[in-house]
N, C-alpha and C. Protein backbone atom coordinates (compact mmCIF):
# COMPACT_ATOMS: atom_id res chain seq x y z
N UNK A 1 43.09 127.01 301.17
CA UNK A 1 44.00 127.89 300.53
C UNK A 1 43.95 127.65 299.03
N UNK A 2 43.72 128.63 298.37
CA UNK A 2 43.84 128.30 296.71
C UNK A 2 45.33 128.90 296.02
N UNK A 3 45.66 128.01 295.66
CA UNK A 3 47.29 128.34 294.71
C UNK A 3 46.33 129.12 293.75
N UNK A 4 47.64 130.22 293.73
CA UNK A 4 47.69 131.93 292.93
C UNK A 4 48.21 131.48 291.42
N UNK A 5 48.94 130.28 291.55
CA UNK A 5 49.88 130.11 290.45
C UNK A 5 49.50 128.89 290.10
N UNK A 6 48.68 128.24 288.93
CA UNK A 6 48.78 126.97 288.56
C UNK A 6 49.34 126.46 287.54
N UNK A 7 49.90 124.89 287.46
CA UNK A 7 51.02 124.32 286.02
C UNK A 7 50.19 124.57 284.99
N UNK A 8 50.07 124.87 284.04
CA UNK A 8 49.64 124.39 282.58
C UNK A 8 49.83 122.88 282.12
N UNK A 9 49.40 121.76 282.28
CA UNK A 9 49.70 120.78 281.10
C UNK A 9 49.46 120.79 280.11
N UNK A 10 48.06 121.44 279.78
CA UNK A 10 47.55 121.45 278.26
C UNK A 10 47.57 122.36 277.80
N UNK A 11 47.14 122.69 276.37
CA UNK A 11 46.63 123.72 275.62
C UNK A 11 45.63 123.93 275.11
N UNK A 12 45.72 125.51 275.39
CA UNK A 12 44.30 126.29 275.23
C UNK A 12 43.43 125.86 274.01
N UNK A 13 42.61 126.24 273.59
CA UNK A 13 41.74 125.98 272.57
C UNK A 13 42.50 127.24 271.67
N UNK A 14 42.68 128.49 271.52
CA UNK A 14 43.56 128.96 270.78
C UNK A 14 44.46 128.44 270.07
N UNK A 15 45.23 128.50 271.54
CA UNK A 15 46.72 127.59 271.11
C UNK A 15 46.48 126.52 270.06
N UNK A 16 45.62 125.81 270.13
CA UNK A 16 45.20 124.24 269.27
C UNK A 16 44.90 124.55 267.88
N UNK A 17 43.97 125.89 267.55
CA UNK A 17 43.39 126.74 266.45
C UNK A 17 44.65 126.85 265.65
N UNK A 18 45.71 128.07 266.28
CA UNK A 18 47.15 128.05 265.91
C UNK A 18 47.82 127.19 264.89
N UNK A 19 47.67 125.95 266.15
CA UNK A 19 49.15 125.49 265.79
C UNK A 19 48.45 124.59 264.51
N UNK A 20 47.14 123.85 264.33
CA UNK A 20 46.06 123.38 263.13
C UNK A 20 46.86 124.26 261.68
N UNK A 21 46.23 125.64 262.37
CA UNK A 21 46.49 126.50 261.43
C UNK A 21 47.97 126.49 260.35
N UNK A 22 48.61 126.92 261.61
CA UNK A 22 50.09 126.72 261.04
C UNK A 22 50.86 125.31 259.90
N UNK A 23 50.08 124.72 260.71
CA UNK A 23 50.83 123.24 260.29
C UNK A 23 49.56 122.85 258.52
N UNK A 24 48.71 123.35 258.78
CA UNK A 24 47.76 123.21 257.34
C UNK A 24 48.37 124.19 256.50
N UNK A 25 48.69 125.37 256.50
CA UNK A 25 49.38 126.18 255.80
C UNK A 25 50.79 125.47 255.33
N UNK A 26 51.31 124.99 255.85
CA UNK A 26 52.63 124.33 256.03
C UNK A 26 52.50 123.42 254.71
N UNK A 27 51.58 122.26 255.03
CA UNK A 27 51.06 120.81 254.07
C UNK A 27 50.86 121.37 252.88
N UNK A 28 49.79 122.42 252.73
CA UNK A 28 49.19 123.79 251.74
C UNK A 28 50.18 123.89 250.81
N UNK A 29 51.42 124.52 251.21
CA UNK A 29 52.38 124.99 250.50
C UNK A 29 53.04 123.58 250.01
N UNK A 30 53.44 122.54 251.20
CA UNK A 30 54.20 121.51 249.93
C UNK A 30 53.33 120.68 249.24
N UNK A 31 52.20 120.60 249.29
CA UNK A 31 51.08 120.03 248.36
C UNK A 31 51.47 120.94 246.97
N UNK A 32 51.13 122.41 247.26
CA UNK A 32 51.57 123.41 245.80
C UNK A 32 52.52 123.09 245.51
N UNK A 33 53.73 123.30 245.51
CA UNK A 33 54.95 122.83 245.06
C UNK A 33 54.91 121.35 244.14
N UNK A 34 54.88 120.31 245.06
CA UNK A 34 54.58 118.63 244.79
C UNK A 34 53.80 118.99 243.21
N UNK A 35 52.78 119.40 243.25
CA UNK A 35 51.78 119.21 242.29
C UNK A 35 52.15 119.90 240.98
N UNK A 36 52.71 120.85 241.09
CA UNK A 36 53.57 122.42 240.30
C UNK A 36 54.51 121.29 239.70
N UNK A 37 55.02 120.86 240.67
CA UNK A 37 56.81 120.11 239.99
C UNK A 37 56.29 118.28 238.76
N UNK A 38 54.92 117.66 239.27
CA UNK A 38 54.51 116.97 238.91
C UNK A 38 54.30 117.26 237.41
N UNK A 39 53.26 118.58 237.48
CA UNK A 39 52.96 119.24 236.10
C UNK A 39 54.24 119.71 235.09
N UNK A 40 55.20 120.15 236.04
CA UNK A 40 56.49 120.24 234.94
C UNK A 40 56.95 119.22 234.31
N UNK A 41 57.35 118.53 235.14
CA UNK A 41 57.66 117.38 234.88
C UNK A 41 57.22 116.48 233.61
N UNK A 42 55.55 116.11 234.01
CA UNK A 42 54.48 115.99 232.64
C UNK A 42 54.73 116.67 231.64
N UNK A 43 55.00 117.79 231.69
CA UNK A 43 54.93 118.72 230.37
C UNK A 43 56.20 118.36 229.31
N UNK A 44 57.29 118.37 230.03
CA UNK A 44 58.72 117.97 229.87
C UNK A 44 58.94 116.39 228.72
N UNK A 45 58.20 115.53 229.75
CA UNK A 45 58.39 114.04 229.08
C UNK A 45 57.37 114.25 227.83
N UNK A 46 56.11 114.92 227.94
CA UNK A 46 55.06 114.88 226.51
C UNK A 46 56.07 115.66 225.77
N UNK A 47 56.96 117.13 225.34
CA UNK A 47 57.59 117.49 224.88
C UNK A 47 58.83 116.63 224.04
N UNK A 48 59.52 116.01 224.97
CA UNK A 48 60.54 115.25 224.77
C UNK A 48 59.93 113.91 223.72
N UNK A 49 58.80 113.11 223.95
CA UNK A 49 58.07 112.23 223.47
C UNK A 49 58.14 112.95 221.72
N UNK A 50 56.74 114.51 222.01
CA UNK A 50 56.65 115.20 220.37
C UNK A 50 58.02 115.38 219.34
N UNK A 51 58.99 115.33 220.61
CA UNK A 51 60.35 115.90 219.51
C UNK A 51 60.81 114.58 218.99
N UNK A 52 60.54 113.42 219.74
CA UNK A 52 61.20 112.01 219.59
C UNK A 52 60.58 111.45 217.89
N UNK A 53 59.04 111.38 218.33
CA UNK A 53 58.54 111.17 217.06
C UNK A 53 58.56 111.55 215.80
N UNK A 54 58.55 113.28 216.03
CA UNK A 54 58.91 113.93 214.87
C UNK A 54 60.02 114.14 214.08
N UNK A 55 61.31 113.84 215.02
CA UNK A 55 62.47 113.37 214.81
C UNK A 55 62.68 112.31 213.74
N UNK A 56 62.23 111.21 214.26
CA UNK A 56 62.25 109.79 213.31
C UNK A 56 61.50 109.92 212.42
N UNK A 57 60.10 110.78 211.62
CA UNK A 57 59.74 111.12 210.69
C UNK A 57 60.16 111.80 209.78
N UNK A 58 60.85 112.72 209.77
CA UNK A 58 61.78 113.75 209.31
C UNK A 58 62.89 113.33 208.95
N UNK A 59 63.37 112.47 209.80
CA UNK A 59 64.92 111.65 209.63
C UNK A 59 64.72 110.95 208.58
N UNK A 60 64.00 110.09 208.38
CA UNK A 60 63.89 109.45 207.37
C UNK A 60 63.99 110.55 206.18
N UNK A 61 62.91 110.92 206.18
CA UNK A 61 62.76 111.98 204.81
C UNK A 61 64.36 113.12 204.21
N UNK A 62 64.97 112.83 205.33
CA UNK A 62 65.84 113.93 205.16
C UNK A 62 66.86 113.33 204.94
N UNK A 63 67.01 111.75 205.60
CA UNK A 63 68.32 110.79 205.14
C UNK A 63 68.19 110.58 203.51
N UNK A 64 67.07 110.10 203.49
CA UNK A 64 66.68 109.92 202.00
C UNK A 64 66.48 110.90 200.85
N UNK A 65 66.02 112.05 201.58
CA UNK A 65 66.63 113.04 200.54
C UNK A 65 67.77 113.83 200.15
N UNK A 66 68.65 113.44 201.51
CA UNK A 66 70.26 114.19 201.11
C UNK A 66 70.96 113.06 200.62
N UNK A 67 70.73 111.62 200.87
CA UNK A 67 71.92 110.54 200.50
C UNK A 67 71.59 109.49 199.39
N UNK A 68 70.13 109.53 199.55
CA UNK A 68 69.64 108.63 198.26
C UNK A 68 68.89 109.25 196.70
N UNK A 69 69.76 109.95 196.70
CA UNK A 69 68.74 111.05 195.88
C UNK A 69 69.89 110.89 194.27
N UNK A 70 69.27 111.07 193.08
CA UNK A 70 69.41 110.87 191.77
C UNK A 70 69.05 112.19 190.89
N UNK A 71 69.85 112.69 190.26
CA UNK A 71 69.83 113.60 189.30
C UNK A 71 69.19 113.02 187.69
N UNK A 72 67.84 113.33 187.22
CA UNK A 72 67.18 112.94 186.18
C UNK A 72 67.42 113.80 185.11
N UNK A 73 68.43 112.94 184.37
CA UNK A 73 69.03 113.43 182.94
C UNK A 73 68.08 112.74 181.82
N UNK A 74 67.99 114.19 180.85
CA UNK A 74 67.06 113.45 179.08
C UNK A 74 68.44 112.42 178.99
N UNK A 75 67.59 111.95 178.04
CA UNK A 75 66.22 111.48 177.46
C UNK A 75 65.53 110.85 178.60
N UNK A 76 66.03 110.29 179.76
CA UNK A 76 64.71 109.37 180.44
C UNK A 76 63.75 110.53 180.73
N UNK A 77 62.77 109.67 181.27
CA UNK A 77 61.63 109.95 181.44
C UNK A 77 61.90 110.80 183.18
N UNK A 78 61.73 112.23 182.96
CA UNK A 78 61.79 112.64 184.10
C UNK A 78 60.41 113.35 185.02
N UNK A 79 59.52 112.95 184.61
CA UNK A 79 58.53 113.05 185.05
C UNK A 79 58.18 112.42 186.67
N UNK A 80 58.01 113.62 187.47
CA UNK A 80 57.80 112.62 189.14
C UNK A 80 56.79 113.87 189.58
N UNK A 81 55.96 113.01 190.30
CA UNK A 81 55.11 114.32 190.92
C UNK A 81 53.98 115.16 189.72
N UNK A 82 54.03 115.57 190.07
CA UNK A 82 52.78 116.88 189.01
C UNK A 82 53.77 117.83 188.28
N UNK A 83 55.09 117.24 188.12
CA UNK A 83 56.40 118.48 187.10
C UNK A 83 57.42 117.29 186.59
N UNK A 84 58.12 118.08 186.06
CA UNK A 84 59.48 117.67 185.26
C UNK A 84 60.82 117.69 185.95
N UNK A 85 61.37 117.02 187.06
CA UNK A 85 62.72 117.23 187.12
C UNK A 85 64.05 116.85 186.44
N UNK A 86 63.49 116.96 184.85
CA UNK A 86 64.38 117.14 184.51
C UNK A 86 65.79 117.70 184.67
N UNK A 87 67.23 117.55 185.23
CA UNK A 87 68.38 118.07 185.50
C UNK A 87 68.37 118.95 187.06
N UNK A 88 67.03 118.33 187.58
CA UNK A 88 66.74 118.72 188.85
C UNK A 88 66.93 118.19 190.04
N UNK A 89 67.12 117.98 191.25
CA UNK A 89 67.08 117.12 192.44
C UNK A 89 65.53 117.11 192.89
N UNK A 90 65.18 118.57 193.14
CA UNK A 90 63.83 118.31 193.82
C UNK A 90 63.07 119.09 193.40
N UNK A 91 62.06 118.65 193.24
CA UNK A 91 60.67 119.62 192.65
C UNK A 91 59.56 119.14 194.07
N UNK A 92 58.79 120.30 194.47
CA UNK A 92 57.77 120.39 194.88
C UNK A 92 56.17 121.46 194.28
N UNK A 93 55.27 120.71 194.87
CA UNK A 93 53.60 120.90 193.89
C UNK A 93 53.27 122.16 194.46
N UNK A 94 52.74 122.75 193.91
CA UNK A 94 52.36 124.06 193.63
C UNK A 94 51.91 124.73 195.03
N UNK A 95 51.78 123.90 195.97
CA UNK A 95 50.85 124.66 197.35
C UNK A 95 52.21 124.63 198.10
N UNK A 96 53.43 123.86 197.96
CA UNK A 96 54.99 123.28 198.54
C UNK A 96 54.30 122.56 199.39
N UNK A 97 53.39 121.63 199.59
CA UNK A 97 52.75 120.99 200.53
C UNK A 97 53.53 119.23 200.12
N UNK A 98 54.19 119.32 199.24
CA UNK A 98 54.98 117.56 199.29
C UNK A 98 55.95 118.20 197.82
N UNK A 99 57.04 117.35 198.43
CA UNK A 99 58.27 117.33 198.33
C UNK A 99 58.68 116.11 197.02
N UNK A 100 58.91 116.18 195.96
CA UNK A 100 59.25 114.88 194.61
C UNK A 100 60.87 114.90 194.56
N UNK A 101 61.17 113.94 194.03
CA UNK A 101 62.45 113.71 193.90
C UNK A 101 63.10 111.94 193.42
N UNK A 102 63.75 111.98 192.66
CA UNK A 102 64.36 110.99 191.96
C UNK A 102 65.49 109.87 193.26
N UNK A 103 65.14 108.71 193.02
CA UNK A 103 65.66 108.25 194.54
C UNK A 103 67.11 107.30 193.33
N UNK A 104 68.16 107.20 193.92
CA UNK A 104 68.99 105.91 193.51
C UNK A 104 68.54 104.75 192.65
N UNK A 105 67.49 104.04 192.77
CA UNK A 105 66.75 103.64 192.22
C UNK A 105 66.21 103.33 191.06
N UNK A 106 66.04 104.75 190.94
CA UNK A 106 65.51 105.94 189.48
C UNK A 106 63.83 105.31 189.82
N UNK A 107 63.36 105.37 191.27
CA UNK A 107 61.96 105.66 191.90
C UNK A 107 61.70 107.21 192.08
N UNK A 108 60.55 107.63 191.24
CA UNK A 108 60.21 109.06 192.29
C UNK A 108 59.37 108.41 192.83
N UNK A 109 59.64 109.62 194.32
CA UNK A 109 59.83 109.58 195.87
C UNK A 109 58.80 110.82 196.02
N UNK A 110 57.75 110.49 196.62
CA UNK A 110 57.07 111.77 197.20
C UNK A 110 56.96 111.30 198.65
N UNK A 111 57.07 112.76 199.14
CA UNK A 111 56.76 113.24 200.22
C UNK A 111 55.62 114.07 200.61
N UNK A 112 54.53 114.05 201.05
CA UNK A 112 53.53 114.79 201.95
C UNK A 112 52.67 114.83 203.02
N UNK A 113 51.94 115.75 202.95
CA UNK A 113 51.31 115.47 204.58
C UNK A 113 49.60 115.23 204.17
N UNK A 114 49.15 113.96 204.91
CA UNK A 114 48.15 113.71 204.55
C UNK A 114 46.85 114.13 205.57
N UNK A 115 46.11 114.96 204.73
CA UNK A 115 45.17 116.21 205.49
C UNK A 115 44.35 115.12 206.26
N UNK A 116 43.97 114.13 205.88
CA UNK A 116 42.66 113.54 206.67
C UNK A 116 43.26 112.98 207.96
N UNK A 117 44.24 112.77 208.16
CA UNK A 117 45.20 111.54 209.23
C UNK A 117 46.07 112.49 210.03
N UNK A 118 46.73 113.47 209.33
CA UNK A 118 47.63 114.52 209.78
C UNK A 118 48.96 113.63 210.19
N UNK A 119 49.72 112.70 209.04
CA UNK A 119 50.73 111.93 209.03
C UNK A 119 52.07 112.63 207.85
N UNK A 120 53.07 112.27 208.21
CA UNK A 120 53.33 112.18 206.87
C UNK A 120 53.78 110.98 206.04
N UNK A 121 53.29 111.19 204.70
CA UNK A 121 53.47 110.17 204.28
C UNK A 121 54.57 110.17 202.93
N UNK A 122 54.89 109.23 202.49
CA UNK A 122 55.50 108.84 201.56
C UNK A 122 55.32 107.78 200.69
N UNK A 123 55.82 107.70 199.29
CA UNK A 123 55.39 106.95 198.01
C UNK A 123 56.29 106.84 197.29
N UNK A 124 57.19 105.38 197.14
CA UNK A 124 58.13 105.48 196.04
C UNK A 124 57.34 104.83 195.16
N UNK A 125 58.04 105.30 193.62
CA UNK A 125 57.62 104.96 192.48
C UNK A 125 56.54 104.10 192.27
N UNK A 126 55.17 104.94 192.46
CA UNK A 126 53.70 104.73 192.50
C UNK A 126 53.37 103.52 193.12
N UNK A 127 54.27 102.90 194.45
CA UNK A 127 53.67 101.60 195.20
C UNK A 127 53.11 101.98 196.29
N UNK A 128 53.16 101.39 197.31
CA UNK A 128 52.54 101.25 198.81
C UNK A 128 52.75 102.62 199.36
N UNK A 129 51.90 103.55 199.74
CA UNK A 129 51.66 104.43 200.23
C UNK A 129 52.49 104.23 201.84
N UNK A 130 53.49 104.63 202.54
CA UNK A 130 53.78 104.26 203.67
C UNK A 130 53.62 105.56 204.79
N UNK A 131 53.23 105.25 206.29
CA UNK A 131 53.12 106.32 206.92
C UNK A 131 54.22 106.70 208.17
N UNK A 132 54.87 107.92 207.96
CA UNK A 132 56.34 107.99 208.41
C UNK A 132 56.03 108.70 209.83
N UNK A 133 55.25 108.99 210.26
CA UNK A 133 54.70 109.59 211.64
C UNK A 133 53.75 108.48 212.99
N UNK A 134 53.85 108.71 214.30
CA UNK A 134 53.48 108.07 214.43
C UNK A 134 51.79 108.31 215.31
N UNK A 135 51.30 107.50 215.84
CA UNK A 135 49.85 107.92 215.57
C UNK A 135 49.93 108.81 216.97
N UNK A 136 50.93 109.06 217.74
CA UNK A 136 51.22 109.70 219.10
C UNK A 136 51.14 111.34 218.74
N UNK A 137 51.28 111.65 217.01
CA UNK A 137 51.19 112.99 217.05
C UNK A 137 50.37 113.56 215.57
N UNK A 138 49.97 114.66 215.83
CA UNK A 138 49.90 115.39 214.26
C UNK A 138 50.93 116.41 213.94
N UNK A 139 50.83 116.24 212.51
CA UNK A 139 51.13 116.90 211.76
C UNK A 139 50.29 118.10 211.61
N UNK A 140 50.20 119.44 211.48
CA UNK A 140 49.16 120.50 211.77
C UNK A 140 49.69 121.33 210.63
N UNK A 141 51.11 121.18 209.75
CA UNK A 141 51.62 121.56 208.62
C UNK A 141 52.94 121.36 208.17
N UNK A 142 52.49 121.14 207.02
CA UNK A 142 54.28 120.57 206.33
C UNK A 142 54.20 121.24 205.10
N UNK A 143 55.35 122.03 205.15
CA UNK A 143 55.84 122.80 203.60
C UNK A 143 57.37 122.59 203.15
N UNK A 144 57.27 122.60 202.07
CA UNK A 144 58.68 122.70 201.46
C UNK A 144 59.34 124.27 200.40
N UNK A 145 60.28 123.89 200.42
CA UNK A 145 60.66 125.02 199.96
C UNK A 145 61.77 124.62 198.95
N UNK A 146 62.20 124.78 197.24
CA UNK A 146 62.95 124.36 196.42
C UNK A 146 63.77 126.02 196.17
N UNK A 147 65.09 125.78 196.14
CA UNK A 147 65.56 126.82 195.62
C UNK A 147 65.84 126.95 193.99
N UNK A 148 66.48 128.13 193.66
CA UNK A 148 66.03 127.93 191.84
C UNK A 148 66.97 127.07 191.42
N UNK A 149 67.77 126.37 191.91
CA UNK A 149 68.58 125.57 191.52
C UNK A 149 68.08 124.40 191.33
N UNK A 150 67.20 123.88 192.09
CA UNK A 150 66.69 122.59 192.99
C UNK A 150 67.28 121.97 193.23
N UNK A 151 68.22 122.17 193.96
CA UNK A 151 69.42 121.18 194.71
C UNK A 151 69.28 121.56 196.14
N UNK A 152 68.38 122.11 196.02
CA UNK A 152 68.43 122.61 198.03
C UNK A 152 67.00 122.74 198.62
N UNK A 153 66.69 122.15 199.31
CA UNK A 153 64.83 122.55 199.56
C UNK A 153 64.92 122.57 201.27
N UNK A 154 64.33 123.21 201.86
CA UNK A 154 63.46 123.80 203.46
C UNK A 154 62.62 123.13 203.48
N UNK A 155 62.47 122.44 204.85
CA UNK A 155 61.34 121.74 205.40
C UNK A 155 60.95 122.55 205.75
N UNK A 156 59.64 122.75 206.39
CA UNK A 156 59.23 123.09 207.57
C UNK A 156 57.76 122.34 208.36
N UNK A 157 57.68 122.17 209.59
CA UNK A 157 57.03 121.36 209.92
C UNK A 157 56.79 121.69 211.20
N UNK A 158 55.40 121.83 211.55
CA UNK A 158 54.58 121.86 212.66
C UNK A 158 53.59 120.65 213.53
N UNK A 159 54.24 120.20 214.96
CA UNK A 159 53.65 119.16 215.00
C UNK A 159 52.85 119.01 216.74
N UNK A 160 51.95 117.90 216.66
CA UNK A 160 51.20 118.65 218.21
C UNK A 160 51.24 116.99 218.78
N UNK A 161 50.97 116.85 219.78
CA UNK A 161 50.57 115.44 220.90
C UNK A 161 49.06 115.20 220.33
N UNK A 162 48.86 114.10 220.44
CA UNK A 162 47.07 113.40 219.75
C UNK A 162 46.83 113.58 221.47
N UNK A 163 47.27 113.28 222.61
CA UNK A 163 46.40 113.66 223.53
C UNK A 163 46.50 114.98 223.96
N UNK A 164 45.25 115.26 224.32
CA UNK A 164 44.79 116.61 224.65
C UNK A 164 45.73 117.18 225.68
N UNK A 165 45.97 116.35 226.70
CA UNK A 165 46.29 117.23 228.31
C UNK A 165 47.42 118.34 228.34
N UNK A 166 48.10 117.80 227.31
CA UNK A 166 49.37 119.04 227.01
C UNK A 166 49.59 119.72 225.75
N UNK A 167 48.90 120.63 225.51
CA UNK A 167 48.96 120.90 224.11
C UNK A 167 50.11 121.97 223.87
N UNK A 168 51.03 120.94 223.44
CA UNK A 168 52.36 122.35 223.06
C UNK A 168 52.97 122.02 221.96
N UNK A 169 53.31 122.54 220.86
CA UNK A 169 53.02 122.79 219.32
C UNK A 169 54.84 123.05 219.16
N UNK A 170 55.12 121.80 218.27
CA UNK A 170 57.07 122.28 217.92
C UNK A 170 56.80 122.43 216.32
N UNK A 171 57.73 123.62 216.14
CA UNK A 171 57.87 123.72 214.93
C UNK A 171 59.17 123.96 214.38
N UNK A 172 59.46 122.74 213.12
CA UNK A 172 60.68 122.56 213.13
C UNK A 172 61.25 122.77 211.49
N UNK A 173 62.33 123.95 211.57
CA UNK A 173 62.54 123.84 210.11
C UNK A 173 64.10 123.43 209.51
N UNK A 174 64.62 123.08 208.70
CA UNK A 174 66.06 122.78 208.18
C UNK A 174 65.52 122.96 207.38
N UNK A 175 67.01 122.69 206.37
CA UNK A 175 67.33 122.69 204.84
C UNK A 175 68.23 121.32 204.49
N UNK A 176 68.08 121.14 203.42
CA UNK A 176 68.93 120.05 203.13
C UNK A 176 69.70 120.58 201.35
N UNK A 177 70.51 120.18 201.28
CA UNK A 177 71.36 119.92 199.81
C UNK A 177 71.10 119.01 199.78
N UNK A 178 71.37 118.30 198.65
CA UNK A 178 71.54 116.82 197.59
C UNK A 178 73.18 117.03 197.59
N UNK A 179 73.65 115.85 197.96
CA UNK A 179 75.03 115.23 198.76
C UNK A 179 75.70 114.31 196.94
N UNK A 180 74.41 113.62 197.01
CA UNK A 180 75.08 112.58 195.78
C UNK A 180 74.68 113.36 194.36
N UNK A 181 76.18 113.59 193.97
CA UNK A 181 76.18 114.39 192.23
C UNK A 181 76.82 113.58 192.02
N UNK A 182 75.76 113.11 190.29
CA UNK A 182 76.28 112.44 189.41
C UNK A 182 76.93 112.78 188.43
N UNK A 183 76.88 114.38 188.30
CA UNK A 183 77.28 114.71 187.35
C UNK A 183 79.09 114.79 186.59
């Protein structure tokens, strides 16, 4: 007698194709995701890093030019930079590519961006050249901007990651006044 009706224990070779299928599609999708959220993530901390650095470069320049800054009255010698700030706060050179100015001191103070290194740098009263950026990023452009007063000057500043894998570009501008009047 042959049974009409037999159990199934196993599964078909279909069935097996299927359920492969299903379950690789499945992995597929949270592999995409995983990898998607990894890359955000990356992008996020290199961002956060470019703003960190460029932050503390700028800070400086900007503490020191709103709080330590000196108004150059005749007769001295007001000569800083490639001009005269005479009765001025800030003078910048003819391309606005660096920033002069009379420090507390009675040091002029330059500020610019140095093309070969892509740093910025700074120079009080013709000593040690110092570099205010750090080697984690470039500088890709730095301008200034003096109003006709020269008591008020615009940064502006464009800056990138030295490693390649994330290339995303902040560009950052303020203004500053001169805080300390002597007058």
């Amino acid at each position: 007698m042959i049974k009409a009706w037999q159990s199934q224990l196993g599964l078909t070779f279909v069935e097996v194709v299927i359920a492969v299928g299903m379950f690789s599609g499945l992995i597929l999708a949270t592999t995409r995701v995983f990898v998607k959220t990894t890359d955000i993530q990356m992008r996020t901390v290199n961002e956060h890093d470019l703003q960190a650095d460029l932050k503390y470069g700028l800070g400086v320049l900007l503490y020191e030019a709103e709080k330590d800054i000196s108004k150059c009255v005749a007769p001295d010698d007001c000569s800083c930079g490639n001009g005269d700030l005479t009765d001025k706060f800030y003078g910048i050179n003819a391309g606005g590519t660096a920033l002069y100015f009379f420090n507390t001191s009675g040091l002029c103070v330059a500020y610019y961006l140095d093309n070969n290194s892509d740093k910025i740098m700074v120079q009080r009263g013709g000593g040690a050249v110092e570099t205010l950026t750090s080697e984690k990023i470039n500088i890709t452009a730095l301008n200034f901007v003096v109003n006709n007063n020269a008591d008020r000057f615009t940064v502006m500043a464009k800056a990138q990651k030295t490693d390649q894998t994330y290339q995303h570009q902040l560009l950052l501008q303020t203004s500053i006044t001169a805080t300390n009047y002597e007058d």
